[in-house]
C-alpha atoms as a PDB file:
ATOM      1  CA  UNK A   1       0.835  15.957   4.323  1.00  0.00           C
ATOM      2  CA  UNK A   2      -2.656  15.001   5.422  1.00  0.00           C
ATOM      3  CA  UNK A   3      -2.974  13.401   8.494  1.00  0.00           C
ATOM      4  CA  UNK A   4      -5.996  11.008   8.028  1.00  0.00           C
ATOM      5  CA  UNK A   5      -6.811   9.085  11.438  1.00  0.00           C
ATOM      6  CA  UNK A   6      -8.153   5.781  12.763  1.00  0.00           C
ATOM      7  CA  UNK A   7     -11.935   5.776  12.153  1.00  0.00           C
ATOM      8  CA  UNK A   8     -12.494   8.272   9.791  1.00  0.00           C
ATOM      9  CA  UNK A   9     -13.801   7.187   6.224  1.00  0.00           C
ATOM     10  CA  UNK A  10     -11.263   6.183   3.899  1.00  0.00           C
ATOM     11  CA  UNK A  11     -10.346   8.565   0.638  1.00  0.00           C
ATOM     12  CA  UNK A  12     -12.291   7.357  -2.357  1.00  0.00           C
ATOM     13  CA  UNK A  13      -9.609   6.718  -4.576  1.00  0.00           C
ATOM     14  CA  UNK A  14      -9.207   5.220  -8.082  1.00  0.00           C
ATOM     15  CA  UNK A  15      -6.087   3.767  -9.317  1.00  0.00           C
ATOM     16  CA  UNK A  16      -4.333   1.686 -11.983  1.00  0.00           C
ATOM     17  CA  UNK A  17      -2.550  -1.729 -11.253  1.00  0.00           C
ATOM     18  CA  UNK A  18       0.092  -3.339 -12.978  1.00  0.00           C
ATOM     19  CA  UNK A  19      -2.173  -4.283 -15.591  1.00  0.00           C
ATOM     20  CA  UNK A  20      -4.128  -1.396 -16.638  1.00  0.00           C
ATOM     21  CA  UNK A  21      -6.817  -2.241 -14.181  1.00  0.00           C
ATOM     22  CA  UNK A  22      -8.797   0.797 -12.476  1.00  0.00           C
ATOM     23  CA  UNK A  23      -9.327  -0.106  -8.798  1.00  0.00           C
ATOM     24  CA  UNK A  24     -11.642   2.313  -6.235  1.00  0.00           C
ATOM     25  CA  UNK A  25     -12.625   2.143  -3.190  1.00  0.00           C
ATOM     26  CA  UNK A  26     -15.889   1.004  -3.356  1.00  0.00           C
ATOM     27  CA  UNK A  27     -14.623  -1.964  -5.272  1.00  0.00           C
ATOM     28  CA  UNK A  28     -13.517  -3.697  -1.614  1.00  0.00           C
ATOM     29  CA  UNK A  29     -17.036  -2.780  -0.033  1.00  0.00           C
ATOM     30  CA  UNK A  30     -17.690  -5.830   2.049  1.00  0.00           C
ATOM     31  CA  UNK A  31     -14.249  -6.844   2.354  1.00  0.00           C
ATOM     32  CA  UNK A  32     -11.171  -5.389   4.910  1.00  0.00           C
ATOM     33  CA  UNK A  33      -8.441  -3.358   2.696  1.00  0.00           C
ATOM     34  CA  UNK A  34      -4.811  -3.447   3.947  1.00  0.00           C
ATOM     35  CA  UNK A  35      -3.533  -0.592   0.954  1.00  0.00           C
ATOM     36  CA  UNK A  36      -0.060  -0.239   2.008  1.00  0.00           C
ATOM     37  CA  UNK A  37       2.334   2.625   0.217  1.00  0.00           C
ATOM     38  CA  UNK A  38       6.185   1.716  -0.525  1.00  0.00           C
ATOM     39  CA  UNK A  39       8.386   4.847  -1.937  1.00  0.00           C
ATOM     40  CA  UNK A  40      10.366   2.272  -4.872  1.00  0.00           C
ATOM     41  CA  UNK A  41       9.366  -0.998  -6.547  1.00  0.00           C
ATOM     42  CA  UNK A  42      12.202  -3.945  -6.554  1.00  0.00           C
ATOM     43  CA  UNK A  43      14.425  -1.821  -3.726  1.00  0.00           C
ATOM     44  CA  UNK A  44      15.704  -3.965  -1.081  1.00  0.00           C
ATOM     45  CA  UNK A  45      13.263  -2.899   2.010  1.00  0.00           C
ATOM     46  CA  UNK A  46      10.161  -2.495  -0.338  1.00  0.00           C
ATOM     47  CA  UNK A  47      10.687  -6.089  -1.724  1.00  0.00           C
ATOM     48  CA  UNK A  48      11.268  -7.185   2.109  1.00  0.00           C
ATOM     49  CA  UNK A  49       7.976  -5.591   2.973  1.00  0.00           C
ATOM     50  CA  UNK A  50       6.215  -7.492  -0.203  1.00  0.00           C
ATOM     51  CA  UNK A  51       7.335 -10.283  -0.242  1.00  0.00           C
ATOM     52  CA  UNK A  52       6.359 -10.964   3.514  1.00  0.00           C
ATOM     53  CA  UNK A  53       2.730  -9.982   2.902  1.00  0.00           C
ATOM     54  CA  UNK A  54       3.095 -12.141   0.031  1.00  0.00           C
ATOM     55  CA  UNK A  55       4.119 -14.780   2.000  1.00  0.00           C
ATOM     56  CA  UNK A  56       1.566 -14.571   4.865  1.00  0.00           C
ATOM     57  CA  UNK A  57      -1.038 -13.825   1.871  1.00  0.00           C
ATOM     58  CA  UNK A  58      -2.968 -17.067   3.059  1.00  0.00           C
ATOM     59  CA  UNK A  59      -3.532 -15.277   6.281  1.00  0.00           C
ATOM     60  CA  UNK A  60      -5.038 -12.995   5.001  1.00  0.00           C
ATOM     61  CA  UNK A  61      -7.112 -14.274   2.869  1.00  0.00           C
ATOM     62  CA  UNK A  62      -8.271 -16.599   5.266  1.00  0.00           C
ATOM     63  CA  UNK A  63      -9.674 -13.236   7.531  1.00  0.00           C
ATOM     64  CA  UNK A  64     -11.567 -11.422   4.408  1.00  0.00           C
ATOM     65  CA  UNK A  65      -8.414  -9.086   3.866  1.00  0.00           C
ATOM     66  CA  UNK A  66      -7.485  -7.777   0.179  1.00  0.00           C
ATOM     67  CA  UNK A  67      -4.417  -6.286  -0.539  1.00  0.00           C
ATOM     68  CA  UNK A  68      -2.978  -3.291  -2.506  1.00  0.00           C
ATOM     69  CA  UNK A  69       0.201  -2.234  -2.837  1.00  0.00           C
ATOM     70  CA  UNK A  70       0.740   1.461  -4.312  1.00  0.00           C
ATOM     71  CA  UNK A  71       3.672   3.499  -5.357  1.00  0.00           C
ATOM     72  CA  UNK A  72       4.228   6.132  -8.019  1.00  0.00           C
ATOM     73  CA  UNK A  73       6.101   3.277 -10.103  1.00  0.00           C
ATOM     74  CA  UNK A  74       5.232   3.000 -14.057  1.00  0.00           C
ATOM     75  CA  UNK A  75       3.034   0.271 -14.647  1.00  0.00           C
ATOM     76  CA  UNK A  76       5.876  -1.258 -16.138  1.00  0.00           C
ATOM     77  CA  UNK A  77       8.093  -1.531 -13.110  1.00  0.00           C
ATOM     78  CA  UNK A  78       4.876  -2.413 -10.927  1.00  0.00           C
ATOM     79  CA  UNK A  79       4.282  -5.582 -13.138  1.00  0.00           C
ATOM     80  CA  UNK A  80       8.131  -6.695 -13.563  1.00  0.00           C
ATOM     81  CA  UNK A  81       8.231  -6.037  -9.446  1.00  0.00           C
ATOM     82  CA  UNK A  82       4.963  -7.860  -9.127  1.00  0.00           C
ATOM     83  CA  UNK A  83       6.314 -10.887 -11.577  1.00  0.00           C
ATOM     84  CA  UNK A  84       9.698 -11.237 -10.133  1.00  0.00           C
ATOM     85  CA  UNK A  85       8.530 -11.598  -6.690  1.00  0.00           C
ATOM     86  CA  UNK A  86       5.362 -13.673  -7.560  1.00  0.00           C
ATOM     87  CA  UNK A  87       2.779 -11.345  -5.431  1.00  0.00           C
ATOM     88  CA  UNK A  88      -0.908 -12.602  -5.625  1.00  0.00           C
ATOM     89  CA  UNK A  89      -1.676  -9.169  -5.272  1.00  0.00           C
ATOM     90  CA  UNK A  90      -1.808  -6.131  -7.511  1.00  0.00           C
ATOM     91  CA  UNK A  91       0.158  -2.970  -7.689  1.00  0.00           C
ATOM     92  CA  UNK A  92      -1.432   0.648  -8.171  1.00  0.00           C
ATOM     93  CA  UNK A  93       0.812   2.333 -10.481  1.00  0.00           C
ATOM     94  CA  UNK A  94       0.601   5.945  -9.085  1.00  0.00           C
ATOM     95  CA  UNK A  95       2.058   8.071 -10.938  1.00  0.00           C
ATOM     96  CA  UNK A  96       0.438  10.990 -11.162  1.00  0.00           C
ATOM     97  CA  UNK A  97       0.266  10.462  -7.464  1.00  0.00           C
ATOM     98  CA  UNK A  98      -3.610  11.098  -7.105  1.00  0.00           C
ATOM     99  CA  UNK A  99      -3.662   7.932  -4.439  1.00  0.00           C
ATOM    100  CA  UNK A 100      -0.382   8.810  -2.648  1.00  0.00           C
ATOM    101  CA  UNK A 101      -1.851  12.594  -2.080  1.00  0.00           C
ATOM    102  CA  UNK A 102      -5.322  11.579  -0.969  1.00  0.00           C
ATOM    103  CA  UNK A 103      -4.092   9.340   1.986  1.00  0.00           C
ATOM    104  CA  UNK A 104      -1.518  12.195   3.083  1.00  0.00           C
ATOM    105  CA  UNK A 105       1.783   9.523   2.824  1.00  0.00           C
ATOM    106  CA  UNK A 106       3.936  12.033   0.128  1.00  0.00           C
ATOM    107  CA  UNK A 107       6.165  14.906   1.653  1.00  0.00           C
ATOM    108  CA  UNK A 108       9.577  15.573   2.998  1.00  0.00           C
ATOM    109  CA  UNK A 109      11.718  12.869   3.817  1.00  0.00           C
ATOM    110  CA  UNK A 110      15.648  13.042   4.939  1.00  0.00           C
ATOM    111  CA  UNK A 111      17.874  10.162   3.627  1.00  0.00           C
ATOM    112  CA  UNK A 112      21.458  10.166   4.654  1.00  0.00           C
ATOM    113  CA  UNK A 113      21.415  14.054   5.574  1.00  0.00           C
ATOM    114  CA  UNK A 114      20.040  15.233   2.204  1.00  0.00           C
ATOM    115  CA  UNK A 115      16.511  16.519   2.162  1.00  0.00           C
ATOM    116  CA  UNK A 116      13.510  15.600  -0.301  1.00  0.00           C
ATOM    117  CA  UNK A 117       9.737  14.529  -1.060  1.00  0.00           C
ATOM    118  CA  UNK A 118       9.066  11.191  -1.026  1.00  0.00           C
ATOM    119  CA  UNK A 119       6.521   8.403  -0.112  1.00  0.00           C
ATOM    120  CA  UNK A 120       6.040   7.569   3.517  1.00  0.00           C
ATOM    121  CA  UNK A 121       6.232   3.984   4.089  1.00  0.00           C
ATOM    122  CA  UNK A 122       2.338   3.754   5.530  1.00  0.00           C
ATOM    123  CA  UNK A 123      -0.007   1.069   5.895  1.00  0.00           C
ATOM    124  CA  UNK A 124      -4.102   1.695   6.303  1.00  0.00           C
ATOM    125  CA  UNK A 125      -6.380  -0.917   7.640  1.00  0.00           C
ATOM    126  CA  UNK A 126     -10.131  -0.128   5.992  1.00  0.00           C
ATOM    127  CA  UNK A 127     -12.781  -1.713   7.384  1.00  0.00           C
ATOM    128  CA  UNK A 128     -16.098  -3.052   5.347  1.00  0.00           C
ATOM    129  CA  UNK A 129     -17.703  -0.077   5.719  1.00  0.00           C
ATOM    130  CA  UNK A 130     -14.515   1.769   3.946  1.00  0.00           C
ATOM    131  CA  UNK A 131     -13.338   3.317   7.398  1.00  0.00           C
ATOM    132  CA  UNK A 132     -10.472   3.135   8.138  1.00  0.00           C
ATOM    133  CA  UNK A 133      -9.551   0.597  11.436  1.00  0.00           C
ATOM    134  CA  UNK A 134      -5.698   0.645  11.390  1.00  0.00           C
ATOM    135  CA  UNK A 135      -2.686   3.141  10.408  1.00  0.00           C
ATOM    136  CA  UNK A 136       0.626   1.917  10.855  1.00  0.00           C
ATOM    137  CA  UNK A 137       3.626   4.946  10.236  1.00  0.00           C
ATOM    138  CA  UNK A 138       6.479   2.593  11.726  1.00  0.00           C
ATOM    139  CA  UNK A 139       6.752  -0.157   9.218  1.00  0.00           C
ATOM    140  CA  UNK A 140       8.799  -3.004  10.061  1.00  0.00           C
ATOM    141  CA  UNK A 141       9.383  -4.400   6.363  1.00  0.00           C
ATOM    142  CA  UNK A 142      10.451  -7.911   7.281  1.00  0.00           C
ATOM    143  CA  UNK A 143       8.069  -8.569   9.690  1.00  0.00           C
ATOM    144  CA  UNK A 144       4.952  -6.412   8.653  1.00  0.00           C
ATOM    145  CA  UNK A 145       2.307  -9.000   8.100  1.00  0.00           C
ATOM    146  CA  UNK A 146       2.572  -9.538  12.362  1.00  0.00           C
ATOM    147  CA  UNK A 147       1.781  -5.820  12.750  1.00  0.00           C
ATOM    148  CA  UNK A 148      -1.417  -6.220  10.660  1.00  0.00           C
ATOM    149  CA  UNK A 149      -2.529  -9.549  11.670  1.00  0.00           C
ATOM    150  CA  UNK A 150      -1.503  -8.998  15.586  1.00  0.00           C
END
């Protein structure tokens, strides 16, 4: 895993959403980037964690904030997960994992005494300038949108 930290520059990544849409980096120039990785759409602490930024979207909004949400979900299950919840935002369908490797968040994880790689529940803060401001490791799913917007 690579350990990125607060205040250097932000990967330059390119992903798909839910809809076939390429998103970069450069497209949030000007505006603050939450891009926060979840290991599975439509489980029961990843929709906790969504639908909480979803509902304190307004918030968000209302400081110049864009969000991203990106697993290494089929577009498929990114678009039923983003449908079924209602999020306003998209959904980088990773799965080639290009976006999950560039911001260090995939590598072993332990679940219930058995080993394996995985996604690291992470959330990065990116400035304007696409550096990044804010990296938070110890997600609290129902209550995440209060970590960000503290």
């Amino acid at each position: 895993m690579k350990n990125l930290q607060i205040g250097d520059k932000a990967p330059a990544f390119s992903g798909v959403d839910q809809d076939g849409k390429l998103h970069q980096l450069s497209d949030y120039a000007g505006k603050k980037l939450v891009v926060f990785f979840y290991p599975k759409a439509s489980t029961p602490g990843c929709t906790a964690e969504a639908c909480d930024l979803r509902d304190n979207f307004e918030r968000f909004k209302a400081l110049n904030y864009e969000l991203l949400g990106v697993s290494a979900d089929s577009q498929k299950a990114q678009s039923n997960f983003k449908t079924k919840q209602k999020l306003p935002y998209d959904l980088i369908a990773d799965e080639d994992k290009s976006v999950i490797t560039a911001f260090g968040v995939w590598g072993p994880k332990k679940f219930m005494g058995r080993e394996y790689d995985g996604i690291h529940r992470t959330t990065f803060v990116i400035d304007e300038k696409g550096i990044i401001e804010d990296i938070i490791e110890k997600v609290k799913t129902k209550e995440h949108s209060n970590q960000l917007l503290k």
